[in-house]
PDB file of N, CA and C in Angstrom:
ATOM      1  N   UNK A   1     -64.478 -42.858 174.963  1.00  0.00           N
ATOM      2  CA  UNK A   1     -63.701 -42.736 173.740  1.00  0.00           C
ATOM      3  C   UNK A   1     -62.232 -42.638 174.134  1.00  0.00           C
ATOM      4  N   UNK A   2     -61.580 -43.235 173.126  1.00  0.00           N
ATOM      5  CA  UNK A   2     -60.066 -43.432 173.799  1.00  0.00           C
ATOM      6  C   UNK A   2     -59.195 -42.580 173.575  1.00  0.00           C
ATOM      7  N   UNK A   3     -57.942 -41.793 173.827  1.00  0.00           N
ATOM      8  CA  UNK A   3     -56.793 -40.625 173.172  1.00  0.00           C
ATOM      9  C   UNK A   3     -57.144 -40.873 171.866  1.00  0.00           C
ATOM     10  N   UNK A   4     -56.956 -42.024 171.181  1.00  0.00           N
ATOM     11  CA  UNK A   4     -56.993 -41.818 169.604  1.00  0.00           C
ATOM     12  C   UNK A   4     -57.973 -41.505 168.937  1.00  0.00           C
ATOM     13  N   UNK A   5     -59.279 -42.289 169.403  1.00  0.00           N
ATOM     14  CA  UNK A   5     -60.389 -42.214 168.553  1.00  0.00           C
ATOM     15  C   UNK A   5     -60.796 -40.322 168.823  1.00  0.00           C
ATOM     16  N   UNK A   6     -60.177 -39.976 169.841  1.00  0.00           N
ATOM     17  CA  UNK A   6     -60.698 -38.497 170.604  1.00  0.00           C
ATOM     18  C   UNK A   6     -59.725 -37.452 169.169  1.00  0.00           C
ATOM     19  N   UNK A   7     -58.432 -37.955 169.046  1.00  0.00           N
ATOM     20  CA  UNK A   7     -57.859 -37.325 168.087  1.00  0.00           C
ATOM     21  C   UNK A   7     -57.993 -37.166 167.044  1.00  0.00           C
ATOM     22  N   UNK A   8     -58.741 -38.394 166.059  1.00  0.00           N
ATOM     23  CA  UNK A   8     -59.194 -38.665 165.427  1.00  0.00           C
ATOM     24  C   UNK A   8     -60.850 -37.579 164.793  1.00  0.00           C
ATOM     25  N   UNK A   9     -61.640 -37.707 165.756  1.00  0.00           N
ATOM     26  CA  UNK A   9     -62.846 -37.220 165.549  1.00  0.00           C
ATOM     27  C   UNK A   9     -62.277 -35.852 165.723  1.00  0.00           C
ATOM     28  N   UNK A  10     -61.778 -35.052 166.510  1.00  0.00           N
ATOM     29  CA  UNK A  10     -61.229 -33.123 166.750  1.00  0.00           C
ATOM     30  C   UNK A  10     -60.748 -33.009 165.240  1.00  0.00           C
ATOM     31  N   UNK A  11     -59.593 -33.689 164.659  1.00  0.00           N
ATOM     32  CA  UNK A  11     -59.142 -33.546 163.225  1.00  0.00           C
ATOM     33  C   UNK A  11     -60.415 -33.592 162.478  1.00  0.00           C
ATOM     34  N   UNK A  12     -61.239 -34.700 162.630  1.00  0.00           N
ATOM     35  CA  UNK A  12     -62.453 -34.105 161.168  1.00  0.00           C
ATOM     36  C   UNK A  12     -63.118 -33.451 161.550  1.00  0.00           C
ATOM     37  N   UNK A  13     -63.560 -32.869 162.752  1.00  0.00           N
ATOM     38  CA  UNK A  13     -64.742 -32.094 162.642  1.00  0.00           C
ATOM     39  C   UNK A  13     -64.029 -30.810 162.868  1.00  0.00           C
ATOM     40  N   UNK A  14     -62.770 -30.239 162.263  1.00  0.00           N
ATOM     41  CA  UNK A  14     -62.754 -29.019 161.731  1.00  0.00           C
ATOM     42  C   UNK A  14     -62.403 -28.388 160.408  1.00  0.00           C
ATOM     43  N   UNK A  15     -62.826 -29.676 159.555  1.00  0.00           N
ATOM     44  CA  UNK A  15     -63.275 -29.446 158.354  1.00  0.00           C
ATOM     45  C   UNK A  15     -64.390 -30.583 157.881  1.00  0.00           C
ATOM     46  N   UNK A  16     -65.072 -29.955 156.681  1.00  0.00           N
ATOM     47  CA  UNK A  16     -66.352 -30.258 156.210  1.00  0.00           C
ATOM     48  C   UNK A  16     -65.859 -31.709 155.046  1.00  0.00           C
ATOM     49  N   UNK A  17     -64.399 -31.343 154.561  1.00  0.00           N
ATOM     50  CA  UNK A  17     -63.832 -32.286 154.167  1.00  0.00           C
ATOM     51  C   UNK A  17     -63.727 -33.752 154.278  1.00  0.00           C
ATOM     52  N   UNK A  18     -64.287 -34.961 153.678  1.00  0.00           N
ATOM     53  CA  UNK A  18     -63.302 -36.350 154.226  1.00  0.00           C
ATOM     54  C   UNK A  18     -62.060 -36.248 154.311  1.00  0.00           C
ATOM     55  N   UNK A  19     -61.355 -37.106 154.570  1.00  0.00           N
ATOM     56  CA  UNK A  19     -59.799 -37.034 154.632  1.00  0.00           C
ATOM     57  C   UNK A  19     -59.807 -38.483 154.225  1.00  0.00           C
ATOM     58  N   UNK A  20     -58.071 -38.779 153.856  1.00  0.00           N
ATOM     59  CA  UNK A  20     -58.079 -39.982 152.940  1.00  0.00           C
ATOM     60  C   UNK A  20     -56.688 -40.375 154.585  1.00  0.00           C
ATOM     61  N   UNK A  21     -57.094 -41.855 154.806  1.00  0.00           N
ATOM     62  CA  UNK A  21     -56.496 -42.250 156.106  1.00  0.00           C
ATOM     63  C   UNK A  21     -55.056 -41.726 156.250  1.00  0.00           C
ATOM     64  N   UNK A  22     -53.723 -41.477 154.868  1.00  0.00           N
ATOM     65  CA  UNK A  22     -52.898 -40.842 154.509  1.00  0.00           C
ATOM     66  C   UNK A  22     -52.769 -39.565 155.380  1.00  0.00           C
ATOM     67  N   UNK A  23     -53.485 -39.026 154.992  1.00  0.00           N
ATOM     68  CA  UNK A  23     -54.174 -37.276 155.850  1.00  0.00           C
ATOM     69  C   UNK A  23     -54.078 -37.419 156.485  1.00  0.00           C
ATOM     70  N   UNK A  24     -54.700 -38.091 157.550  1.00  0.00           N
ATOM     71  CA  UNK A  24     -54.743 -38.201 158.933  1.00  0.00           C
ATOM     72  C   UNK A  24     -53.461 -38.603 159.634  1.00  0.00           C
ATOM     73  N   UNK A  25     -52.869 -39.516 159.110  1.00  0.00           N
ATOM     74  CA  UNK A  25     -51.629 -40.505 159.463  1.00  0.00           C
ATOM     75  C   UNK A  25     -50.609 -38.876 159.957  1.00  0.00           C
ATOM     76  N   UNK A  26     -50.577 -38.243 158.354  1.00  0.00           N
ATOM     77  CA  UNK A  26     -49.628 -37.263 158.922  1.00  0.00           C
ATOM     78  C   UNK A  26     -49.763 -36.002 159.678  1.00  0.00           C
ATOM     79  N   UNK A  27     -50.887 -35.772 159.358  1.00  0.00           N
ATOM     80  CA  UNK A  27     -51.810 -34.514 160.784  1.00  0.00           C
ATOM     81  C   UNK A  27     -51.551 -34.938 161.830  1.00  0.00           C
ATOM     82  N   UNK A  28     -51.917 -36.370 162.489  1.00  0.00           N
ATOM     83  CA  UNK A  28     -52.005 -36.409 163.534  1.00  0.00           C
ATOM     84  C   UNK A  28     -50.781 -37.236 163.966  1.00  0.00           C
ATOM     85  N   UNK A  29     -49.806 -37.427 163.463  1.00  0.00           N
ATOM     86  CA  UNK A  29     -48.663 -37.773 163.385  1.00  0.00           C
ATOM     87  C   UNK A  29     -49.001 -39.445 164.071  1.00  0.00           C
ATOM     88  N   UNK A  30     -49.909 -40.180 164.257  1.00  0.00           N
ATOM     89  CA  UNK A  30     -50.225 -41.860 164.300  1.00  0.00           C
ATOM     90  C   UNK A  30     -49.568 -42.669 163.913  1.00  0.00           C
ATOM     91  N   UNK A  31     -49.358 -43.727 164.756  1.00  0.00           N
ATOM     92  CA  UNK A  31     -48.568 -45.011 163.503  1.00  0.00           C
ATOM     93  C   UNK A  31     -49.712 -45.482 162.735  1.00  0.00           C
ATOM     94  N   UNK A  32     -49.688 -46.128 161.865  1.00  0.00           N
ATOM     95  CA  UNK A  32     -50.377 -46.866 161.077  1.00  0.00           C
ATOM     96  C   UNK A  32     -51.376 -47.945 161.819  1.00  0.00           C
ATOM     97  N   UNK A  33     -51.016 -48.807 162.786  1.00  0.00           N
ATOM     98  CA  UNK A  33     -51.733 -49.498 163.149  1.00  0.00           C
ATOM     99  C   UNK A  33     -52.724 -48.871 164.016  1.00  0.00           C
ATOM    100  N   UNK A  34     -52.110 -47.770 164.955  1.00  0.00           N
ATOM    101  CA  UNK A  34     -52.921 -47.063 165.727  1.00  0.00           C
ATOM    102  C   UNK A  34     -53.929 -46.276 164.946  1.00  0.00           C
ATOM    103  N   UNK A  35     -53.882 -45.637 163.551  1.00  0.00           N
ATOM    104  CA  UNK A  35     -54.940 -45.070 162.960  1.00  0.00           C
ATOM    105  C   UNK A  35     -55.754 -45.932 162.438  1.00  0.00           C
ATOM    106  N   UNK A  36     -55.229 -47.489 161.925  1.00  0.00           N
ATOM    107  CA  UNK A  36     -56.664 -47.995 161.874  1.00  0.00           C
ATOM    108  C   UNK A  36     -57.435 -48.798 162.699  1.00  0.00           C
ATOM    109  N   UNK A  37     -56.306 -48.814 163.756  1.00  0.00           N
ATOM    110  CA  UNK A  37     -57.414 -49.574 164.961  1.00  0.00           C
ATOM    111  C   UNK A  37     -58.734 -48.071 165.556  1.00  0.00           C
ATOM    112  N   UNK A  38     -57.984 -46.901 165.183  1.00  0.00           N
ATOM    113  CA  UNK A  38     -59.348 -45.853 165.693  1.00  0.00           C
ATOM    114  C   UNK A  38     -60.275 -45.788 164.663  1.00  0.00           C
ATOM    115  N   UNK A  39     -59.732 -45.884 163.395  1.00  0.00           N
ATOM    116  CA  UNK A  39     -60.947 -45.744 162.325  1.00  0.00           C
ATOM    117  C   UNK A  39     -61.776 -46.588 162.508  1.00  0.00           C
ATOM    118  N   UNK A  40     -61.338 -47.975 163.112  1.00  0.00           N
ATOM    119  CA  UNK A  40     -62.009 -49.325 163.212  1.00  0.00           C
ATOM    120  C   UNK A  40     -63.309 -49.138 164.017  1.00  0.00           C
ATOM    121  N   UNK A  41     -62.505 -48.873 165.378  1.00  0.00           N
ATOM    122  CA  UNK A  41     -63.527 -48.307 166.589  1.00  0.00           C
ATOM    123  C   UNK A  41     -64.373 -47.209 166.194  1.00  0.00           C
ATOM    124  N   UNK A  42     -64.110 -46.371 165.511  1.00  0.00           N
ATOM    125  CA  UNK A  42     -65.174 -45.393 165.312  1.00  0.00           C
ATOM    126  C   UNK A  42     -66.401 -46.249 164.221  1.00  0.00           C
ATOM    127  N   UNK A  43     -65.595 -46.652 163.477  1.00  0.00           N
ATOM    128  CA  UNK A  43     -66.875 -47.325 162.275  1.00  0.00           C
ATOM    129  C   UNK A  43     -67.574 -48.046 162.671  1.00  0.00           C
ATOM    130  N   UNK A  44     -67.358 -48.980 163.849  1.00  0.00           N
ATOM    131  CA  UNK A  44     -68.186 -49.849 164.569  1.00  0.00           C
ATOM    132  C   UNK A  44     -69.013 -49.673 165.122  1.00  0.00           C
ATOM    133  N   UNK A  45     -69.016 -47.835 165.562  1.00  0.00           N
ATOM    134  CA  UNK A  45     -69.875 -47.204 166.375  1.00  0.00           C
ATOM    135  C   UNK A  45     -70.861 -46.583 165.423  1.00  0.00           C
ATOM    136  N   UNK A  46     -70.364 -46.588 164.558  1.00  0.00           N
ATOM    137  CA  UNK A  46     -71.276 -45.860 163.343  1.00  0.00           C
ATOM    138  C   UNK A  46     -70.895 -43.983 163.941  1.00  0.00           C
ATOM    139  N   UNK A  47     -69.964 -43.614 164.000  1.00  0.00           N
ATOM    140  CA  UNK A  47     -69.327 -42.377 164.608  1.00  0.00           C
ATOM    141  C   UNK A  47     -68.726 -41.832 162.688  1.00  0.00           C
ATOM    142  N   UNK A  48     -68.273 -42.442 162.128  1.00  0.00           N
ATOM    143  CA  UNK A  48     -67.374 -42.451 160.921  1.00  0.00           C
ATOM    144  C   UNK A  48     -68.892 -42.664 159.383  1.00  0.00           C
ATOM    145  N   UNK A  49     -68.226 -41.925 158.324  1.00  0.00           N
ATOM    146  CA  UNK A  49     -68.928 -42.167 157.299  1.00  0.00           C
ATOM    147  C   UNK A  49     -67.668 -42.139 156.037  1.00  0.00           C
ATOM    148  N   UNK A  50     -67.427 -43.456 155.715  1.00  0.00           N
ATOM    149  CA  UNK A  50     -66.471 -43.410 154.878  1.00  0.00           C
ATOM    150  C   UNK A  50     -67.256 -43.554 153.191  1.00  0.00           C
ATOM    151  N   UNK A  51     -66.384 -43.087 152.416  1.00  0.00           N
ATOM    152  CA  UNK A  51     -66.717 -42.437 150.888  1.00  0.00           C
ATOM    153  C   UNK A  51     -65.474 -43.454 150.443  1.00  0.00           C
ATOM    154  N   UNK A  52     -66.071 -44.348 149.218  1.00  0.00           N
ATOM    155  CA  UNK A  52     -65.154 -45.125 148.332  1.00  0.00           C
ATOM    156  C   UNK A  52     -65.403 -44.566 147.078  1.00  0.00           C
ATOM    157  N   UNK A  53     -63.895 -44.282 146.428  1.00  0.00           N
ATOM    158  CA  UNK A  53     -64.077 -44.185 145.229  1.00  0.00           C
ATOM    159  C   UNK A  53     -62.653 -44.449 144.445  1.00  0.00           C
ATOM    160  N   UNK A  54     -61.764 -43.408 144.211  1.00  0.00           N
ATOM    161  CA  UNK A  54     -60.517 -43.572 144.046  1.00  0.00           C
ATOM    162  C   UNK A  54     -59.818 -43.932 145.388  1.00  0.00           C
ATOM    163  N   UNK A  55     -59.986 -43.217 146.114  1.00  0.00           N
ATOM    164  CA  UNK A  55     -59.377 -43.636 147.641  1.00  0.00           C
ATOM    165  C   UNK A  55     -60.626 -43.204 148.873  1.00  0.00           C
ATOM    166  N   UNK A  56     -59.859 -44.359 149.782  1.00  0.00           N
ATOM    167  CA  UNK A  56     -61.416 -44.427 150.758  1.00  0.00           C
ATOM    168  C   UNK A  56     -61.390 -43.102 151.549  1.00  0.00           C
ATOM    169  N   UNK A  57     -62.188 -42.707 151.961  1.00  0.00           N
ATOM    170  CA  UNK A  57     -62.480 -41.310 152.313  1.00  0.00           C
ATOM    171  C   UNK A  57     -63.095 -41.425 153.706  1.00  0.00           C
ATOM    172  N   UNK A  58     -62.457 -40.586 154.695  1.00  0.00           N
ATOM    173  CA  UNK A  58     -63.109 -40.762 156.135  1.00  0.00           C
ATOM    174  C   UNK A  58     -63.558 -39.340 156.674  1.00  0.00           C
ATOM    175  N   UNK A  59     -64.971 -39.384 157.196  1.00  0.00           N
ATOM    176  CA  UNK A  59     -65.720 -38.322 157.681  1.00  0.00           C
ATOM    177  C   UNK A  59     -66.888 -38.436 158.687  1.00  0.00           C
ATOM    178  N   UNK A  60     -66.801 -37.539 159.559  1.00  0.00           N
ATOM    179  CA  UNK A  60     -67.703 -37.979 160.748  1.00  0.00           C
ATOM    180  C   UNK A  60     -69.338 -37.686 160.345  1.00  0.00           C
ATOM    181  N   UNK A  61     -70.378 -38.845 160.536  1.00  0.00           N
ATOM    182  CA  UNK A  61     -71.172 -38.601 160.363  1.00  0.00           C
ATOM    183  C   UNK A  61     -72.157 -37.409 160.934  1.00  0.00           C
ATOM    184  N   UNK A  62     -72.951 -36.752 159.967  1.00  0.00           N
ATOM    185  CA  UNK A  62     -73.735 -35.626 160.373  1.00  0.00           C
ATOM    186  C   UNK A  62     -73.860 -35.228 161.440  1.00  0.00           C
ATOM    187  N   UNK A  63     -74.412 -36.122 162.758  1.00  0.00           N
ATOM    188  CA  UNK A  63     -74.979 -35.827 163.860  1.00  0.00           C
ATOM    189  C   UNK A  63     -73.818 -35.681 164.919  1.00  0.00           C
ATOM    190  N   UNK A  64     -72.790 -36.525 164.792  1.00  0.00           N
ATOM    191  CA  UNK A  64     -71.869 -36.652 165.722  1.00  0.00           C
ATOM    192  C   UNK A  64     -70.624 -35.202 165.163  1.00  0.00           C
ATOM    193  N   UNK A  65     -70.735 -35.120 163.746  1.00  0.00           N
ATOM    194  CA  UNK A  65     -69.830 -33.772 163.796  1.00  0.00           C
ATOM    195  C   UNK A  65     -70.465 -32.743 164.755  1.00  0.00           C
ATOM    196  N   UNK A  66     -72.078 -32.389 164.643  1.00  0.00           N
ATOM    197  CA  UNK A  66     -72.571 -31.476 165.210  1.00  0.00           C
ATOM    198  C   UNK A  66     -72.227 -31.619 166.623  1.00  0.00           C
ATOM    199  N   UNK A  67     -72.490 -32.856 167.494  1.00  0.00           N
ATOM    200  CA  UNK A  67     -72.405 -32.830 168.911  1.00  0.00           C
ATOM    201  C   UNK A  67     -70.605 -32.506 169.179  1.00  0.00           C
ATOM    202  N   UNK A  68     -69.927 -33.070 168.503  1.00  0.00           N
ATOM    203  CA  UNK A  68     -68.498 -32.191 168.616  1.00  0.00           C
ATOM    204  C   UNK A  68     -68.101 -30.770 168.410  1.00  0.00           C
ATOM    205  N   UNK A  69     -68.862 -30.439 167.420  1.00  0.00           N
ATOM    206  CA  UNK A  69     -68.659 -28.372 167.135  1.00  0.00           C
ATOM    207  C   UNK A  69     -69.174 -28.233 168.792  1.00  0.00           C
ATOM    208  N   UNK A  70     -70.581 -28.604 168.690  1.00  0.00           N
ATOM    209  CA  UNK A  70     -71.101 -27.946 169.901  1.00  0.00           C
ATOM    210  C   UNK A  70     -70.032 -28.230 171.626  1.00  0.00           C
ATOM    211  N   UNK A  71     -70.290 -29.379 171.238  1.00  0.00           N
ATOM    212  CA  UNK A  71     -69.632 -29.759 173.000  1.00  0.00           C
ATOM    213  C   UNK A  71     -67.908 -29.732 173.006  1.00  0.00           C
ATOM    214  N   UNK A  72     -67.032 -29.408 172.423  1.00  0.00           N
ATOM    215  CA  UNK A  72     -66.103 -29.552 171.920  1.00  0.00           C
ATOM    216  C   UNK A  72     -65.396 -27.753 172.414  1.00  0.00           C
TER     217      UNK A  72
END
């Protein structure tokens, strides 16, 4: 996993929350291209569970939040 996608996954799995890519951009202070080339890589992995509705919503799926609380 690369610096970003690593930064990426620590920011959601310490909340239960999605975050809207916005969120993230300024938490983790990212350029734009760099946050969605990690969202990219994570979704590909099936690491990410995104929520559409008013705005797209990004959250680590069930199993992989857990192996991050734990090993993390």
């Amino acid at each position: 996993m690369g610096s970003i996608e690593r930064q990426i996954t620590l920011e959601l799995s310490k909340t239960n929350q999605p975050m809207s890519r916005e969120d993230l951009r300024q938490v983790l202070s990212l350029s734009s291209v760099d946050l969605i080339n990690g969202l990219q890589s994570l979704s590909k992995r099936y690491l990410l569970k995104t929520t559409e509705g008013n705005k797209i919503l990004f959250n680590l799926s069930p199993v992989f939040r857990e192996y991050m609380i734990i090993y993390d």
